[in-house]
Every structure is written in structure tokens, then in C-alpha cells.
C-alpha atoms as a PDB file:
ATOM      1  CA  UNK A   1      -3.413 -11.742  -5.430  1.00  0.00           C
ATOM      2  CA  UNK A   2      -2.123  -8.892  -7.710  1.00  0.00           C
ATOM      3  CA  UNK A   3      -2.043  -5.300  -6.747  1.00  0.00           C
ATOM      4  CA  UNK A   4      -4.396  -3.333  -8.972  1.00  0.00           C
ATOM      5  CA  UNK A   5      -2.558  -0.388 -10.805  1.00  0.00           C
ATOM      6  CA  UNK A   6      -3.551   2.987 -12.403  1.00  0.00           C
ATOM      7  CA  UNK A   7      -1.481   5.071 -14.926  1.00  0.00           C
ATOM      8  CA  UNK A   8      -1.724   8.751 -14.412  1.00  0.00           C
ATOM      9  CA  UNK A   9      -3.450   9.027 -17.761  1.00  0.00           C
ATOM     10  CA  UNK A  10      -6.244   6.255 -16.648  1.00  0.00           C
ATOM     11  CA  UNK A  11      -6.602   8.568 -14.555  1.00  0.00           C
ATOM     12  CA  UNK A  12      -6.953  11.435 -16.267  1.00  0.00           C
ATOM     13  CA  UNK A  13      -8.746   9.665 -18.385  1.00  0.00           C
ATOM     14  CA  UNK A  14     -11.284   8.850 -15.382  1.00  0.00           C
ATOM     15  CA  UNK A  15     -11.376  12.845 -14.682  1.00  0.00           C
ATOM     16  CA  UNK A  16     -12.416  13.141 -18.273  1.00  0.00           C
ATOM     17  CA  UNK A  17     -14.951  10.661 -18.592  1.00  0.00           C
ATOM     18  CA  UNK A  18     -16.786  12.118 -15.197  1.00  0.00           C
ATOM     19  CA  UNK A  19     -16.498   8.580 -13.644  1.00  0.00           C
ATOM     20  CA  UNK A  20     -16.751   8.180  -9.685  1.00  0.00           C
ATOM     21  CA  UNK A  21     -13.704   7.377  -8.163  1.00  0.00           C
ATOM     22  CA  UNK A  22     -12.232   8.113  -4.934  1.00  0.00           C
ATOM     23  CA  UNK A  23      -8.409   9.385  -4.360  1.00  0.00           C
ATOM     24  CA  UNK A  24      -6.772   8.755  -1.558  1.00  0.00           C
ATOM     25  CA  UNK A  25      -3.645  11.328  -0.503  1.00  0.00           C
ATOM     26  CA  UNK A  26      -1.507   9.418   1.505  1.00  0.00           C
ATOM     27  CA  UNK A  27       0.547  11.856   2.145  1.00  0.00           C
ATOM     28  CA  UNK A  28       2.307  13.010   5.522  1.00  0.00           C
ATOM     29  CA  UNK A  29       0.801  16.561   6.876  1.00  0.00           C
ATOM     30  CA  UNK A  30       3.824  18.725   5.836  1.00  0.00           C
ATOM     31  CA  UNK A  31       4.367  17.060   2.561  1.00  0.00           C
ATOM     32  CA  UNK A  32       0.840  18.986   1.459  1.00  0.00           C
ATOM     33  CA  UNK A  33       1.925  22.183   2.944  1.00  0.00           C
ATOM     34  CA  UNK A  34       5.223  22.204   0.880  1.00  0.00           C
ATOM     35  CA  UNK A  35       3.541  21.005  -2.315  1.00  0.00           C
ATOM     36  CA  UNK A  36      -0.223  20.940  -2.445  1.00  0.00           C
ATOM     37  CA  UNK A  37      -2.721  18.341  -2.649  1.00  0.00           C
ATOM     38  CA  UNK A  38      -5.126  17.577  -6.025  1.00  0.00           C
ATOM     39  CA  UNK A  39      -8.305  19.465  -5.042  1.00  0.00           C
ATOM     40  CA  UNK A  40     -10.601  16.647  -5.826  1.00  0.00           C
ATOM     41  CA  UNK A  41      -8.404  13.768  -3.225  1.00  0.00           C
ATOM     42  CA  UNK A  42      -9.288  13.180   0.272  1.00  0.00           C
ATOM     43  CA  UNK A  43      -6.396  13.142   2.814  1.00  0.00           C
ATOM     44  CA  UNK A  44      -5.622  10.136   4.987  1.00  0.00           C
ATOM     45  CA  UNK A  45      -1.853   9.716   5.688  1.00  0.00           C
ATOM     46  CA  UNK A  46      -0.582   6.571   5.764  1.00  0.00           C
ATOM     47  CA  UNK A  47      -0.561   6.111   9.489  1.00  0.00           C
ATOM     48  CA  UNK A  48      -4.212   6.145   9.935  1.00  0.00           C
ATOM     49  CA  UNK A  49      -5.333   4.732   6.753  1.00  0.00           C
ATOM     50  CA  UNK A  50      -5.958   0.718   8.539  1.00  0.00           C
ATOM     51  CA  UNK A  51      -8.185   2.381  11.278  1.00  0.00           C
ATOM     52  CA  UNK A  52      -9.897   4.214   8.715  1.00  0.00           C
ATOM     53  CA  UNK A  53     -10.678   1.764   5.264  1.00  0.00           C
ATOM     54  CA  UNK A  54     -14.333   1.803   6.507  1.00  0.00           C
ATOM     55  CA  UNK A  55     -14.741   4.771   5.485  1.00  0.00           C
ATOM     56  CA  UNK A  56     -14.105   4.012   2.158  1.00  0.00           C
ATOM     57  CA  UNK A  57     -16.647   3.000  -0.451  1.00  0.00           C
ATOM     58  CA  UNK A  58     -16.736  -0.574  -1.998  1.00  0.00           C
ATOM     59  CA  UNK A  59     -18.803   0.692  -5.189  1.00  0.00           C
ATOM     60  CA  UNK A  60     -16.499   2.396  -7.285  1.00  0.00           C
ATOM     61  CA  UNK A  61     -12.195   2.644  -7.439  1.00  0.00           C
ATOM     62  CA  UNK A  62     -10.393   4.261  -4.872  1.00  0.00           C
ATOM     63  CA  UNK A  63      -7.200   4.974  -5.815  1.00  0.00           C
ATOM     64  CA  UNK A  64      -4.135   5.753  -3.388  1.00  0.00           C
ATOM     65  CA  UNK A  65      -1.314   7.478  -4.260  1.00  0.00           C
ATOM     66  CA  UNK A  66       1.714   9.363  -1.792  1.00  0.00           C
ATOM     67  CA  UNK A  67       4.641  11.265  -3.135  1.00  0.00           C
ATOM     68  CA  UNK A  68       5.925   8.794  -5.234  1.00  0.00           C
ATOM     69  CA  UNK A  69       4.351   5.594  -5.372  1.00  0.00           C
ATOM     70  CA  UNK A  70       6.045   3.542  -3.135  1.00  0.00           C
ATOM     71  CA  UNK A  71       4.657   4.232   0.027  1.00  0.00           C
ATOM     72  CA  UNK A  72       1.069   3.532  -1.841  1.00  0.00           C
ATOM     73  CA  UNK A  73       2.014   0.355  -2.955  1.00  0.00           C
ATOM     74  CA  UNK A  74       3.799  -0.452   0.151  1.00  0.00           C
ATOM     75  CA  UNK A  75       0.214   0.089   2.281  1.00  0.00           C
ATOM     76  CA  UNK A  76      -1.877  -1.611  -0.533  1.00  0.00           C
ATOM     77  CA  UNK A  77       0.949  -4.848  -0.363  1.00  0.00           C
ATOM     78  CA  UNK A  78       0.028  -4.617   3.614  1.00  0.00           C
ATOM     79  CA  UNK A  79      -3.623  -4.884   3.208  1.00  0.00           C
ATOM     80  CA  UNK A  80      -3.110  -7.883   0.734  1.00  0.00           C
ATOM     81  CA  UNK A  81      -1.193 -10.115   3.173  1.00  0.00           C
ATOM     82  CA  UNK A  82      -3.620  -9.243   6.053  1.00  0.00           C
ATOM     83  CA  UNK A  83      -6.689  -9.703   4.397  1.00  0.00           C
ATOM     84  CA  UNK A  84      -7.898  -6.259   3.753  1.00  0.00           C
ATOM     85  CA  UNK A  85      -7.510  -5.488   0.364  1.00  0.00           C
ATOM     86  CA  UNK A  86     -10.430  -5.127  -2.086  1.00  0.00           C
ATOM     87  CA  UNK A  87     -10.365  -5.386  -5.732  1.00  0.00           C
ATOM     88  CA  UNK A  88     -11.704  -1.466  -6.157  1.00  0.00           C
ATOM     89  CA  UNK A  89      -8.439  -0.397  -4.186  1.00  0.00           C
ATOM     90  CA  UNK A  90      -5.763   0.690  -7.085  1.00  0.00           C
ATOM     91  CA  UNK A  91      -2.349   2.057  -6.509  1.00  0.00           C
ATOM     92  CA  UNK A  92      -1.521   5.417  -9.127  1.00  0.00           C
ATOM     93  CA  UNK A  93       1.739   4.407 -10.657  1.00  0.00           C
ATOM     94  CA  UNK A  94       4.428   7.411  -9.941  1.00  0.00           C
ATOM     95  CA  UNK A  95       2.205   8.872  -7.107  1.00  0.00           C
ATOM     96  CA  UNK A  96       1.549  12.994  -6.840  1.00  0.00           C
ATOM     97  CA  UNK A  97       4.679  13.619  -9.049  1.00  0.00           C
ATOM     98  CA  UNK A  98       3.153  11.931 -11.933  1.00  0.00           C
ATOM     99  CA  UNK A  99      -0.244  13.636 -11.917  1.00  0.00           C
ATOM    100  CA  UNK A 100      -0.844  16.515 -14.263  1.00  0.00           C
ATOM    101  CA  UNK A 101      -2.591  19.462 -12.099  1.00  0.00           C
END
């Protein structure tokens, strides 16, 4: 199984179009005190995001992203070899760094 991707102008592009989507700030605690977090994401760092993918909604994308990208993909590569992953799940290439505020 592939991990499903999104470029940050998809997602812009998602912003612009009004669509429902869900985005995911994986993000450690002091990361968002140093540099923000998008208004319109939900927090879950990494650590608790397995305990907490029922609370996410199986009807429309949910995108994940972390500083970079890496630790995103890393989670999303997780929940493919265990069985967790769902096709709405989509990593945002070049995480918070690459989206335009």
C-alpha cells in the first residue's frame, strides 16, 4: 500500500475550494509555542495520535503534517504496517514549513 500525499498547494487549493478536510498538527507542545500552529488544524502530537485515530473522521481527508514532513510520514508508514491506515489519511509534503499562512 502507498502512502497518500498532498502538495501544499492541493492544499491550498482545498482551502480555496471550501472542501472539508481535517489537518492534523503533529507537532510537539513547544514546537507551537515557538512557531504557531495554522488556525484551522487540530493538535495531536505524535505521541498520542495511535490512542486517538478514533477520533478522526472516515468521510473526508485528514491530512497530517509536523515540522517538516518526516515525522508525518514516519507515523502514517507506522499505521500502514500495523493495519491502521485508511485511504482518507494523506501526509502534506514539506510539513508546517511549506504551508503559506
Amino acid at each position: 500500500m502507498n502512502l497518500n500525499r498532498i502538495s501544499p498547494s492541493d492544499l491550498d487549493l482545498l482551502l480555496k475550494e471550501k472542501s472539508e478536510f481535517l489537518l492534523i498538527d503533529l507537532r510537539e507542545n513547544y514546537e507551537l509555542e515557538i512557531d504557531g500552529k495554522v488556525d484551522y488544524s487540530i493538535h495531536i502530537p505524535l505521541g498520542e495520535i495511535v490512542d486517538r485515530l478514533n477520533e478522526l473522521p472516515s468521510d473526508r481527508p485528514v491530512i497530517f503534517h509536523c515540522g517538516s514532513g518526516k515525522r508525518s510520514e514516519s507515523i502514517l508508514n507506522f499505521l500502514i504496517l500495523n493495519d491502521l491506515y485508511k485511504e482518507n489519511y494523506l501526509n502534506l509534503e514539506g510539513g508546517y514549513q511549506a504551508i503559506s499562512i
